[in-house]
Protein backbone atom coordinates (compact mmCIF):
# COMPACT_ATOMS: atom_id res chain seq x y z
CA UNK A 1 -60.86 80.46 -40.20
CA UNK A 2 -63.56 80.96 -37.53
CA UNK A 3 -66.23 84.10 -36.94
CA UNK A 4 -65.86 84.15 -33.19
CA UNK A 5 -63.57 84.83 -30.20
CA UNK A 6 -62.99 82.24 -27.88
CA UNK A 7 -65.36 81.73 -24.96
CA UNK A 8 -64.64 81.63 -21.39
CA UNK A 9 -60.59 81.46 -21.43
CA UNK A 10 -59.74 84.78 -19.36
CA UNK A 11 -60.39 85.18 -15.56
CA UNK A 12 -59.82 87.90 -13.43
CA UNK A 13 -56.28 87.64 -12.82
CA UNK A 14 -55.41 87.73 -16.19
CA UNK A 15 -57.97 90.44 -16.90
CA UNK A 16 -56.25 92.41 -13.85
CA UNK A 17 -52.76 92.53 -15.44
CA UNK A 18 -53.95 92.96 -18.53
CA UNK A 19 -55.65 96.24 -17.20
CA UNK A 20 -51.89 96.92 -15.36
CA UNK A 21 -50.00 96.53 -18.98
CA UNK A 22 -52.57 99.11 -20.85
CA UNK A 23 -51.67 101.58 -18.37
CA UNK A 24 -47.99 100.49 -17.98
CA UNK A 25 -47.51 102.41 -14.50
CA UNK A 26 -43.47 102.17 -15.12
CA UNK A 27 -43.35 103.07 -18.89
CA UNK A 28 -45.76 106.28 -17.73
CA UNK A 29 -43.11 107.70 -14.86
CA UNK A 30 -40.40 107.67 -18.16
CA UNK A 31 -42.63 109.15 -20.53
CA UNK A 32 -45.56 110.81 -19.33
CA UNK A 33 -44.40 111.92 -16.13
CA UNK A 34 -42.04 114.41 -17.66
CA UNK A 35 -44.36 116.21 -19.59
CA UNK A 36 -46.76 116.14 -17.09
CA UNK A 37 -44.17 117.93 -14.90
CA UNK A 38 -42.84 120.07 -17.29
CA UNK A 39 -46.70 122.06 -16.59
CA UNK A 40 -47.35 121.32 -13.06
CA UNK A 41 -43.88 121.45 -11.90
CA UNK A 42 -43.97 120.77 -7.93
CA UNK A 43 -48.02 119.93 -8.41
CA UNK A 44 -47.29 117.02 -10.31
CA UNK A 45 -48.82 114.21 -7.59
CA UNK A 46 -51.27 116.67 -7.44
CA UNK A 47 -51.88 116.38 -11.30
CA UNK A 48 -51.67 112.72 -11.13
CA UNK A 49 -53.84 112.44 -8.02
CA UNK A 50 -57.18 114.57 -9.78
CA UNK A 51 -56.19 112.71 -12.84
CA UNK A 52 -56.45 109.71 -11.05
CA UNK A 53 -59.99 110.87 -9.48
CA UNK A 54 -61.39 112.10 -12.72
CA UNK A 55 -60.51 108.75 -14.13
CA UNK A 56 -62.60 106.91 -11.79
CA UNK A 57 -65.95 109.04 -12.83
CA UNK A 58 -65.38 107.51 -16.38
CA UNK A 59 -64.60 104.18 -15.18
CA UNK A 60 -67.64 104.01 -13.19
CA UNK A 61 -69.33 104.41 -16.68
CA UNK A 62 -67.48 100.67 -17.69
CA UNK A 63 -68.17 99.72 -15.04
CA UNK A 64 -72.36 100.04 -15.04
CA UNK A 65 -71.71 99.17 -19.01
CA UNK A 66 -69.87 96.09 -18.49
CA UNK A 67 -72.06 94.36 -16.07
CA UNK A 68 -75.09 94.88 -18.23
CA UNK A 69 -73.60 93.95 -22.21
CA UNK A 70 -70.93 91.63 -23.01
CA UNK A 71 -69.23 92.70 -26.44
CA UNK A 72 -65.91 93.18 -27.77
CA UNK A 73 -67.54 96.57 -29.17
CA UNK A 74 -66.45 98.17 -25.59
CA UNK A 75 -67.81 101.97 -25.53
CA UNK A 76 -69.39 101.17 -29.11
CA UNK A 77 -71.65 98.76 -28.32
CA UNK A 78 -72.63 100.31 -24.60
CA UNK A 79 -73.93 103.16 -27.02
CA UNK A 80 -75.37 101.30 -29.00
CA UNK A 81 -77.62 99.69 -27.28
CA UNK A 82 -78.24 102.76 -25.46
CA UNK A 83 -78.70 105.60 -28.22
CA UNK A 84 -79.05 104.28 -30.82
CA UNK A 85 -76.73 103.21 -34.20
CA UNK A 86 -75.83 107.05 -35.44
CA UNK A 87 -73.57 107.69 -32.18
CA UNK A 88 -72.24 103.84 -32.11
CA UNK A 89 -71.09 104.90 -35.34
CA UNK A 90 -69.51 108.14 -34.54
CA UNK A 91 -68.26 106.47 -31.27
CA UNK A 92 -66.92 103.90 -33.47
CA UNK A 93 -64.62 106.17 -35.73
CA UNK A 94 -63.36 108.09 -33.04
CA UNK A 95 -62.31 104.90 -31.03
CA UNK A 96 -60.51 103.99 -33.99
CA UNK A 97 -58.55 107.15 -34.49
CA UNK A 98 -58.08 107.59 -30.66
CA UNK A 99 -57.09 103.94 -30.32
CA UNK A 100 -54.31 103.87 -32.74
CA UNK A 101 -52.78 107.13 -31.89
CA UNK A 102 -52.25 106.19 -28.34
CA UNK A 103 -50.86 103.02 -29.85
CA UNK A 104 -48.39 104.60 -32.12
CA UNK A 105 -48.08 107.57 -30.07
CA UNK A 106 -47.13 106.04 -26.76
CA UNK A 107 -45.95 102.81 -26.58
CA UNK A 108 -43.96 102.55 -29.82
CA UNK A 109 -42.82 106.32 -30.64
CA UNK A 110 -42.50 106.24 -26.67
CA UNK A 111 -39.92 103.58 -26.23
CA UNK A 112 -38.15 104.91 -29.26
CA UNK A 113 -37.45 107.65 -27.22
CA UNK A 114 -36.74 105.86 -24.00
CA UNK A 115 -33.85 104.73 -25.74
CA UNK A 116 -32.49 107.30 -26.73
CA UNK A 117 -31.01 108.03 -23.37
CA UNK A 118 -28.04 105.63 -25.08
CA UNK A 119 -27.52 108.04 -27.10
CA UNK A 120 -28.81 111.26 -28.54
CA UNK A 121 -27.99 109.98 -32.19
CA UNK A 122 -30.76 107.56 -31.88
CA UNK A 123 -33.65 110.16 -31.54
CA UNK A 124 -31.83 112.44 -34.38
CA UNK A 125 -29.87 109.91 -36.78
CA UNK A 126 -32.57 107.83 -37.59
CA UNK A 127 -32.19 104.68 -35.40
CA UNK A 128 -35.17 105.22 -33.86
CA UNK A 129 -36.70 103.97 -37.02
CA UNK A 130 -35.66 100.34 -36.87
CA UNK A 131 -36.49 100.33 -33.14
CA UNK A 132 -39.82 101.20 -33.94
CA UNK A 133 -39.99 98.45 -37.04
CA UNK A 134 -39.05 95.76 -34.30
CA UNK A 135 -40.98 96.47 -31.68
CA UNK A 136 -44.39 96.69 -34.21
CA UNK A 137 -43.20 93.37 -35.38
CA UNK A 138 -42.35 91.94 -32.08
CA UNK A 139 -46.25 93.04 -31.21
CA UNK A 140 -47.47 91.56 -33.68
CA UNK A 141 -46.14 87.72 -33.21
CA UNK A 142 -46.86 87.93 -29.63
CA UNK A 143 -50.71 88.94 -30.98
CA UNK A 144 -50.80 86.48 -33.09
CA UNK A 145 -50.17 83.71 -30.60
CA UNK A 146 -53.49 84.47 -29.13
CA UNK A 147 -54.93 86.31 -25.89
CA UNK A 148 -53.91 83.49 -23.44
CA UNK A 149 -50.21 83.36 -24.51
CA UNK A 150 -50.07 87.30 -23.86
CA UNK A 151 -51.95 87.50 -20.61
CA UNK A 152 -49.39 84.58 -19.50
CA UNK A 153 -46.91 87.23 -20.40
CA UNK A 154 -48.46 90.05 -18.53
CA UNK A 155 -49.23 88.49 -15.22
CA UNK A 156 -45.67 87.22 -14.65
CA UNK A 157 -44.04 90.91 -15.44
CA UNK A 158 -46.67 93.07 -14.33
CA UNK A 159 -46.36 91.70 -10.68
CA UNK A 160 -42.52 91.85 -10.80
CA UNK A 161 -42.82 94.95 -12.39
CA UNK A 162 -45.44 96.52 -9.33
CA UNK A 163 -43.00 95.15 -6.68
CA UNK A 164 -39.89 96.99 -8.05
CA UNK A 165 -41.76 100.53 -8.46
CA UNK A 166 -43.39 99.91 -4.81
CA UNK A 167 -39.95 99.24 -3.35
CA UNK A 168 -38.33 102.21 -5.36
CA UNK A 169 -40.83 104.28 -4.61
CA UNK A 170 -40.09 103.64 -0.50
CA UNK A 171 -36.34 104.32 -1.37
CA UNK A 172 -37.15 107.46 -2.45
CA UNK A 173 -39.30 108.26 0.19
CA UNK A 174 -36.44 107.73 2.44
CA UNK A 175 -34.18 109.31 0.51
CA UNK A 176 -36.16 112.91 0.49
CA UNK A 177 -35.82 112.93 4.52
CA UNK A 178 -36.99 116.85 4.55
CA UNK A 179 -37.96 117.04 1.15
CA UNK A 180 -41.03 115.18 2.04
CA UNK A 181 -44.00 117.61 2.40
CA UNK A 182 -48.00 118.49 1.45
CA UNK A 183 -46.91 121.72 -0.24
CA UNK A 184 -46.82 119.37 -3.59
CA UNK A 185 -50.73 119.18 -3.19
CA UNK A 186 -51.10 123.04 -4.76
CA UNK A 187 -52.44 123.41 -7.85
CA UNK A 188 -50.89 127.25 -7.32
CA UNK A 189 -47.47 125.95 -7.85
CA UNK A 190 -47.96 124.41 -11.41
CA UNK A 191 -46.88 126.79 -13.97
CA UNK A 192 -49.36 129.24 -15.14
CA UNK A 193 -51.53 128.53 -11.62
CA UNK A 194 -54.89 127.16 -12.19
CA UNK A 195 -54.97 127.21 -16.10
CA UNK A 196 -51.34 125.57 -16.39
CA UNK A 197 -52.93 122.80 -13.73
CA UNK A 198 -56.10 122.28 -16.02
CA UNK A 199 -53.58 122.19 -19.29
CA UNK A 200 -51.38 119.34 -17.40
CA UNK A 201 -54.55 117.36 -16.17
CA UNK A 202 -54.74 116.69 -20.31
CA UNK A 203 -51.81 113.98 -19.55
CA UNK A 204 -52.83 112.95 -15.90
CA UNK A 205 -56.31 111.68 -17.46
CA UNK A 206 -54.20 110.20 -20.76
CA UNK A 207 -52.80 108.09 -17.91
CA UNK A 208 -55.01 106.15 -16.62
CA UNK A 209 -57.63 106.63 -19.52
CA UNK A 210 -57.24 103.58 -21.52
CA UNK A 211 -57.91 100.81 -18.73
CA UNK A 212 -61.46 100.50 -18.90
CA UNK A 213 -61.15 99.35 -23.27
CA UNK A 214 -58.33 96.85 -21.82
CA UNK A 215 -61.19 94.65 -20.50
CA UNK A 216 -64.58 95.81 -21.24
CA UNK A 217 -62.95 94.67 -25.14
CA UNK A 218 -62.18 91.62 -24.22
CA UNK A 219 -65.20 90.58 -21.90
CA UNK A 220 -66.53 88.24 -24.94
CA UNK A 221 -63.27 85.68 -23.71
CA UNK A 222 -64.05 86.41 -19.81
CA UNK A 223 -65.18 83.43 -17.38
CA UNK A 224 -68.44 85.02 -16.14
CA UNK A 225 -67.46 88.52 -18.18
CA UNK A 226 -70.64 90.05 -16.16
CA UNK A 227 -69.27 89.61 -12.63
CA UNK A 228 -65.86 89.25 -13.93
CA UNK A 229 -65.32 92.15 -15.39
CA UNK A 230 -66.92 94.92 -13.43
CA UNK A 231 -64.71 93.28 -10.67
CA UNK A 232 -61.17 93.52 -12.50
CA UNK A 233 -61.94 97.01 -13.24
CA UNK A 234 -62.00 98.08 -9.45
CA UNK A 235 -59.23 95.53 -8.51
CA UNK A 236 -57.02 96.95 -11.24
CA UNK A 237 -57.91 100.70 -11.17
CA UNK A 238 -56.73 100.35 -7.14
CA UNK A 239 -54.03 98.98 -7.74
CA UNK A 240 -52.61 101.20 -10.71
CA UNK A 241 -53.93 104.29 -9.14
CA UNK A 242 -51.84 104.07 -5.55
CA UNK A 243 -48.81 102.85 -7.77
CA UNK A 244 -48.79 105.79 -10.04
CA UNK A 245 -50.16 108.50 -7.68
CA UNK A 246 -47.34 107.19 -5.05
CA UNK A 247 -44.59 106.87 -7.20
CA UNK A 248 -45.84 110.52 -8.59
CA UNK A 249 -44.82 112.07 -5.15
CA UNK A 250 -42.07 109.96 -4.45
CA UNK A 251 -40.21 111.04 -7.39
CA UNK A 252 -41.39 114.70 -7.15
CA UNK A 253 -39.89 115.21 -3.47
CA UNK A 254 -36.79 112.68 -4.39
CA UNK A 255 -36.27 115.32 -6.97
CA UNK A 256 -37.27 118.50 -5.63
CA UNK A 257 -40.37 120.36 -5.97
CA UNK A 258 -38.20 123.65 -7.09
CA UNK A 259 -36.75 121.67 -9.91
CA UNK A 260 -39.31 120.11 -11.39
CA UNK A 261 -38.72 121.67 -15.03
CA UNK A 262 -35.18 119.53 -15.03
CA UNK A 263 -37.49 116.68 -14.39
CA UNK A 264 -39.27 117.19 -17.43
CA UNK A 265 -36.73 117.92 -19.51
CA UNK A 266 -34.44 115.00 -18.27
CA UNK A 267 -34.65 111.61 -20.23
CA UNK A 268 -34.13 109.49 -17.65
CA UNK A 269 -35.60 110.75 -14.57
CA UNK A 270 -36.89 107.84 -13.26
CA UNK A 271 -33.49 105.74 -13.82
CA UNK A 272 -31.48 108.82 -12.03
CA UNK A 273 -33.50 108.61 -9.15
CA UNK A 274 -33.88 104.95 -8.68
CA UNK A 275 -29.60 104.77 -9.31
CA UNK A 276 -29.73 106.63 -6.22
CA UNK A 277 -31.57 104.36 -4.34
CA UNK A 278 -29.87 101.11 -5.75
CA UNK A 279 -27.69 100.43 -8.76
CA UNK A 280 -29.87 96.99 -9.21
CA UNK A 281 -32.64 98.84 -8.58
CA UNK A 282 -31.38 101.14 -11.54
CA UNK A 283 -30.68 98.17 -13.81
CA UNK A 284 -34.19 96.84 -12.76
CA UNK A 285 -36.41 99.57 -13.05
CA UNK A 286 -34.89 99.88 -17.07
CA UNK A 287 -35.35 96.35 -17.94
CA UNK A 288 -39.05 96.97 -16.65
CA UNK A 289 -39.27 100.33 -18.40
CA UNK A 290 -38.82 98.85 -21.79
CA UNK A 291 -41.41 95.97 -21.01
CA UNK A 292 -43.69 98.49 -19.27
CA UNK A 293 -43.97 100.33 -22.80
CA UNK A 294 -43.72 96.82 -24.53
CA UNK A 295 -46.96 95.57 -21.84
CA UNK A 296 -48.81 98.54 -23.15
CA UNK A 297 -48.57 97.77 -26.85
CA UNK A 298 -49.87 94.20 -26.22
CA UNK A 299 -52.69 94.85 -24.20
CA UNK A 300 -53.53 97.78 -26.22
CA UNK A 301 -53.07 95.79 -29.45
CA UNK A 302 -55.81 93.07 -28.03
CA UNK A 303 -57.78 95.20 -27.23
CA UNK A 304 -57.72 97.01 -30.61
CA UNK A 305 -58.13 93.99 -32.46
CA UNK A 306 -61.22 92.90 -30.20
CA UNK A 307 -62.76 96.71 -30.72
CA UNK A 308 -62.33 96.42 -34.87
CA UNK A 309 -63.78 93.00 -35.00
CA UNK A 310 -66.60 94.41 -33.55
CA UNK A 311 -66.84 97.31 -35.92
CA UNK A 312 -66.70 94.33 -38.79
CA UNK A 313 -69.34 92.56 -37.20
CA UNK A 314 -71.67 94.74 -37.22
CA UNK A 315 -70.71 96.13 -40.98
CA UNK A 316 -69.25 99.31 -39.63
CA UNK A 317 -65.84 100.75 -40.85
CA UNK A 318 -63.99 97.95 -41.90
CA UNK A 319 -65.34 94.60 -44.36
CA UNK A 320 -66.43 91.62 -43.14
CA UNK A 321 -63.25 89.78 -43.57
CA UNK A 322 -61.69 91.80 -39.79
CA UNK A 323 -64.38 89.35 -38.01
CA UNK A 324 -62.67 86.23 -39.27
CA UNK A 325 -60.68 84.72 -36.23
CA UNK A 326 -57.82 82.01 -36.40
CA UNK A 327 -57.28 79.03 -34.50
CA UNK A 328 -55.43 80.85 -31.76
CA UNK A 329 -59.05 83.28 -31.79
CA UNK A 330 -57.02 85.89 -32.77
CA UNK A 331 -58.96 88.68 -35.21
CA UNK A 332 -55.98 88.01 -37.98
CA UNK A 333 -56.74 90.55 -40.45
CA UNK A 334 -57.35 93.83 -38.09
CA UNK A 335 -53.90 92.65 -36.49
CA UNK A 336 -52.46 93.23 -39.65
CA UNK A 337 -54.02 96.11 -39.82
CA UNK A 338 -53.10 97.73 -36.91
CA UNK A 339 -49.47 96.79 -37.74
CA UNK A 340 -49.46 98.55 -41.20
CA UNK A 341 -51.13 101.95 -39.36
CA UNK A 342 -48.75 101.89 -36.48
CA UNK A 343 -46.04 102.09 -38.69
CA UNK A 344 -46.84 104.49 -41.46
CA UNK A 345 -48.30 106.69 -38.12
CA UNK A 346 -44.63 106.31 -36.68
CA UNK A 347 -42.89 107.39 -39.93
CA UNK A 348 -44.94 110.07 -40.50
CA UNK A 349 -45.00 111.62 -36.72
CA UNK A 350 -41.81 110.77 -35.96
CA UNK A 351 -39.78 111.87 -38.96
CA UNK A 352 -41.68 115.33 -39.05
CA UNK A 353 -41.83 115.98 -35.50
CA UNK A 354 -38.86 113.40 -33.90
CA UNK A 355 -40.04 110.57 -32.14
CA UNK A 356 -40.40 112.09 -28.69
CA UNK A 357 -42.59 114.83 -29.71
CA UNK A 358 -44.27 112.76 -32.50
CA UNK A 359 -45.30 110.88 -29.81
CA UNK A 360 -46.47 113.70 -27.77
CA UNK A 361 -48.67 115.19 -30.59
CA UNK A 362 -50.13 111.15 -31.18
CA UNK A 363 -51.36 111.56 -27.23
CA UNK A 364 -52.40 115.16 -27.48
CA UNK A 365 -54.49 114.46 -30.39
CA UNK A 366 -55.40 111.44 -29.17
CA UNK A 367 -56.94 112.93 -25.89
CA UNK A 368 -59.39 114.50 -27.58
CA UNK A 369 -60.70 111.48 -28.96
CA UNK A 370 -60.59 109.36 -26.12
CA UNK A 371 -62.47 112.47 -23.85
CA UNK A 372 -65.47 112.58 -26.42
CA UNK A 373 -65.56 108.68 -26.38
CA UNK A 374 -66.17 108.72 -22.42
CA UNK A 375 -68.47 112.00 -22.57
CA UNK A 376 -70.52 110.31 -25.16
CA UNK A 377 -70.68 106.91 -22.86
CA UNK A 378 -71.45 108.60 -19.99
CA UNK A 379 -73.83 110.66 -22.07
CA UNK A 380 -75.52 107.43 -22.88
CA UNK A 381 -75.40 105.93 -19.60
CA UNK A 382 -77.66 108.92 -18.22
CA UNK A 383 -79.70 109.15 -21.13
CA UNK A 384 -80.54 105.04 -20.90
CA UNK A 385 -81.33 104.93 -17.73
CA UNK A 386 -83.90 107.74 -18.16
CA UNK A 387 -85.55 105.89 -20.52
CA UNK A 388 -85.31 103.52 -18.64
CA UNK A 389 -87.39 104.89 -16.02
CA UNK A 390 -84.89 103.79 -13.12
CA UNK A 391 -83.28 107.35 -11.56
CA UNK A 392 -84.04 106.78 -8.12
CA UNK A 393 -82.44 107.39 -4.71
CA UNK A 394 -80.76 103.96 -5.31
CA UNK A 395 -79.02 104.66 -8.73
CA UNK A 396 -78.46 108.68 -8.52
CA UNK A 397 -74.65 108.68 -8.06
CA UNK A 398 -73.81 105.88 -10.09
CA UNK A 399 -75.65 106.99 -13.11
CA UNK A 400 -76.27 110.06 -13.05
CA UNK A 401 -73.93 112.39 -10.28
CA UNK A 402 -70.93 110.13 -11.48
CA UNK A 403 -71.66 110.84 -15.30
CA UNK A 404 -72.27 113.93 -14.93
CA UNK A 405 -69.14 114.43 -13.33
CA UNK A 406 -66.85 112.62 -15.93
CA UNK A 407 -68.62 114.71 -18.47
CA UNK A 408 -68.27 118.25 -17.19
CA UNK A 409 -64.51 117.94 -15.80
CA UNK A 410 -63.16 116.42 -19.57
CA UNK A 411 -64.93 119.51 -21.11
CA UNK A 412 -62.86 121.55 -18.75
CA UNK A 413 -59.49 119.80 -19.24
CA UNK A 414 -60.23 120.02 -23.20
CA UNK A 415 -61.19 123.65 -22.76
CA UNK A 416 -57.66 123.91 -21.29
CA UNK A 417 -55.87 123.05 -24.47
CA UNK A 418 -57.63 126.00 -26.75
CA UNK A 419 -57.89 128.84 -23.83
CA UNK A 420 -55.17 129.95 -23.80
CA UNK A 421 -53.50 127.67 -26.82
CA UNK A 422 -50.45 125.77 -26.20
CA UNK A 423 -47.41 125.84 -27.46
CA UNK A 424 -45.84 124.28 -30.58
CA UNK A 425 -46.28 121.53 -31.70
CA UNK A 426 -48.95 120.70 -28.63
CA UNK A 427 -51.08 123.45 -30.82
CA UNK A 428 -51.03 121.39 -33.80
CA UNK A 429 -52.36 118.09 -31.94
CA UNK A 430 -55.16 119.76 -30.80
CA UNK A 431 -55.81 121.32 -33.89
CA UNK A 432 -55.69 118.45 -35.26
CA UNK A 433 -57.89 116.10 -33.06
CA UNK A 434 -60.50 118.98 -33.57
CA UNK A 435 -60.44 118.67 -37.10
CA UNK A 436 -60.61 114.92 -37.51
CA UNK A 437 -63.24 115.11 -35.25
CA UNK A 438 -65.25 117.16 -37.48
CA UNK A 439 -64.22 114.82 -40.52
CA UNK A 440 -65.34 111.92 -38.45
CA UNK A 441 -69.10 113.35 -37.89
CA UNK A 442 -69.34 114.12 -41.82
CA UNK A 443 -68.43 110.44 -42.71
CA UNK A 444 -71.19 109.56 -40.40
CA UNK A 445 -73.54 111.44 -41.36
CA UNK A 446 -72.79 110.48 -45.14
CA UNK A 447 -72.97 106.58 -44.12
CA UNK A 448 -76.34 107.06 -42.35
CA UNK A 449 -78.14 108.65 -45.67
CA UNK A 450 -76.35 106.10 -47.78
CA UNK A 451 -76.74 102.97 -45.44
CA UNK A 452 -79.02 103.61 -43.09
CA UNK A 453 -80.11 100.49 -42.39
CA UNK A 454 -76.49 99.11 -41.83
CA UNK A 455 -75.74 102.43 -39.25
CA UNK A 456 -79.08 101.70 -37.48
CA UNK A 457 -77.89 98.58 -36.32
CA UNK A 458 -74.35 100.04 -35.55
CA UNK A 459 -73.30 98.43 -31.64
CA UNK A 460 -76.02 96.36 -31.52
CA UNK A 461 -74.35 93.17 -30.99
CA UNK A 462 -73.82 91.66 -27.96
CA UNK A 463 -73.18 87.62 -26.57
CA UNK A 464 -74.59 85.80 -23.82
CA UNK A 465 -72.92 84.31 -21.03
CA UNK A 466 -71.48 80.54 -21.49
CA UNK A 467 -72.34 78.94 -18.04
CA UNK A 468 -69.97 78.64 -15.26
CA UNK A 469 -69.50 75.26 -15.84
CA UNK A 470 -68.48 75.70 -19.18
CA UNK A 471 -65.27 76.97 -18.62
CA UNK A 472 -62.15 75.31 -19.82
């Protein structure tokens, strides 16, 4: 076995649609969309919309990050080398625990659920549980087989899969004649007014949230990951963001913004209202559901396994052995890993809480993570560039207004979860990202006064560029 990732193997159309299958636009309108709606109600392309705009303060963060340090560390490393190795290791535990719940959470407890609009007897009998055994192990092998085989598989469905949603999405359009109208642009219509609009915003970010990890973690395999990958960020973030925001009003005034609860409550929204518009567009739109959800898992799986190597790299959180590579250049042991997590985290979430709210807790709790992993990024990117000496007229917005931003508005969606508290079991996921939280700073602070030296050096590892020439 090797000790490095292949070089210079990914451009930016493959980085692109990998960014497109992390935030699996189709697999969101069947499973995030509903509980999204079941909060804002008629507000929900409103929701999606500030979501969407809230996610582009934190991707500007990547986005500065990314054109500066090349690392499979992602958000670890850019804090790193900014702040130092104490909050590169915090960073790095809460990118683990964030990283796997969305993993478990959405795209395998997810599509459980998804198909359990079959039949109820799958979510309550137990045959959810094989589903989700399958589709870990289907993840896996297609892993395995290395980053080029499953970008391959992500360019060829993620462009049938944005055609099909665009061209639904028109249907529906059509289809609302009168229905159509700005009043779904209130924030006074979600339930509970302002606060219930905050609460659902948790979700809206959730949505787009994990794009930015799709390729800053792979940027050690990108052709020219400097320029490359700043650029597939924007391309991709365009892209996903008129898709979902579109198909987010589309489907609210195909619906009806009066009935938005039976949205949320509905398991198969999004196939009810594209049967309307088409019975192959019905049949289409589920095929692409499944792979949406399936798209996510592999492109959050790589970039998992490229995040974890890093962490072994640099002698944080897991041994030395997670940086070994294969011949494919596929970390080998921290895919196992992720495999044996995903699973126990799906037995344990699922059986106590059902698979569709298992799933719901995973990306509750997960939230809270990924919001502290951007506020601490963005944190860094100010903080670096006042060392840096470089706050001028020229850099203001982009790093400092920007961060700033990002920083203040996921305090205020995370406030939203605690004041007032929500519900069961959406209580217990916050709750319980809280307290691991707290866990996670005490096992840092242990490893720094027992190996300093070792946490000093935490995200400090970055890789030059191969030459353009060089690539393959």
């Amino acid at each position: 076995m090797a000790d490095n990732l292949k070089r210079n193997i990914l451009g930016t159309n493959r980085l692109v649609w990998q960014g497109w299958g992390m935030t699996a636009p189709a697999a969101d309108i069947a499973y995030l969309l509903g509980g999204i709606a079941l909060v804002a109600l008629g507000a929900t392309p409103l929701s999606i919309l500030v979501g969407f705009l809230i996610y582009l303060t934190i991707l500007n963060t990547s986005y500065r990050f990314s054109s500066k340090y090349v690392s499979a560390g992602s958000d670890f490393t850019y804090v790193g080398k900014s702040i130092g190795g104490f909050m590169a290791t915090f960073e790095g535990w809460n990118l683990l625990f964030g990283t796997i719940f969305a993993y478990a959470g959405f795209g395998m407890l997810g599509l459980a659920g998804f198909f359990g609009i079959f039949d109820s007897k799958i979510l309550t009998g137990g045959l959810w549980i094989p589903i989700v055994l399958a589709l870990n192990v289907i993840t896996f092998i297609i892993l395995y087989k290395g980053i080029r085989f499953s970008t391959n598989y992500q360019i060829i469905t993620g462009i049938a899969e944005f055609i099909i949603l665009i061209a639904g999405g028109i249907g529906l359009v059509i289809l609302a004649g009168k229905n159509n109208t700005l009043a779904v642009f209130s924030p006074f219509i979600a339930s509970g007014g302002i606060i219930g609009f905050a609460h659902s915003l948790t979700l809206s970010v959730v949505t787009f949230i994990g794009l930015s990890i799709a390729l800053t973690a792979i940027s050690e395999e990108a052709h020219i990951p400097k320029k490359t990958v700043p650029k597939s960020l924007l391309i991709s973030s365009i892209i996903i963001g008129v898709t979902i925001v579109f198909l987010s009003y589309a489907m609210t005034v195909a619906w009806g913004p009066s009935r938005m609860l039976s949205f949320g409550n509905s398991v198969d929204n999004g196939l009810v209202l594209f049967r309307e518009v088409s019975p192959i567009m019905f049949g289409l739109l589920f095929i692409f559901t499944v792979n949406s959800f399936m798209g996510n898992n592999i492109s959050m799986g790589t970039s998992m396994t490229r995040i974890f190597y890093a962490f072994s790299r640099d002698n944080i959180i897991f041994p030395g052995i997670f940086s070994r590579t294969d011949k494919n250049g596929t970390p080998v042991y921290t895919t196992i890993f992720i495999l044996a997590i995903s699973v126990f985290l799906c037995m344990v979430f699922g059986i106590y809480f059902g698979p569709i709210d298992g799933g719901y807790v995973l990306l509750f709790a997960d939230a809270f993570f990924s919001f502290l992993i951007r506020s601490i990024s963005s944190s860094s990117l100010i903080i670096s560039t006042f060392k840096a000496g470089k706050i001028n007229k020229k850099t203001l917005t982009g790093y400092l207004i920007a961060p700033v931003i990002s920083i203040v508005a996921l305090i205020a969606v995370l406030a939203s979860n605690f004041f007032p508290l929500p519900a069961y079991p959406y209580n217990f996921a916050s709750v319980l990202g809280i307290v691991i939280i707290v866990v996670v700073l005490a096992i840092t602070l242990i490893t720094w006064i027992k190996r300093p030296d070792t946490v000093k050096n935490a995200g400090s590892t970055t890789v030059e560029e191969t030459p353009a020439d060089a690539v393959d």
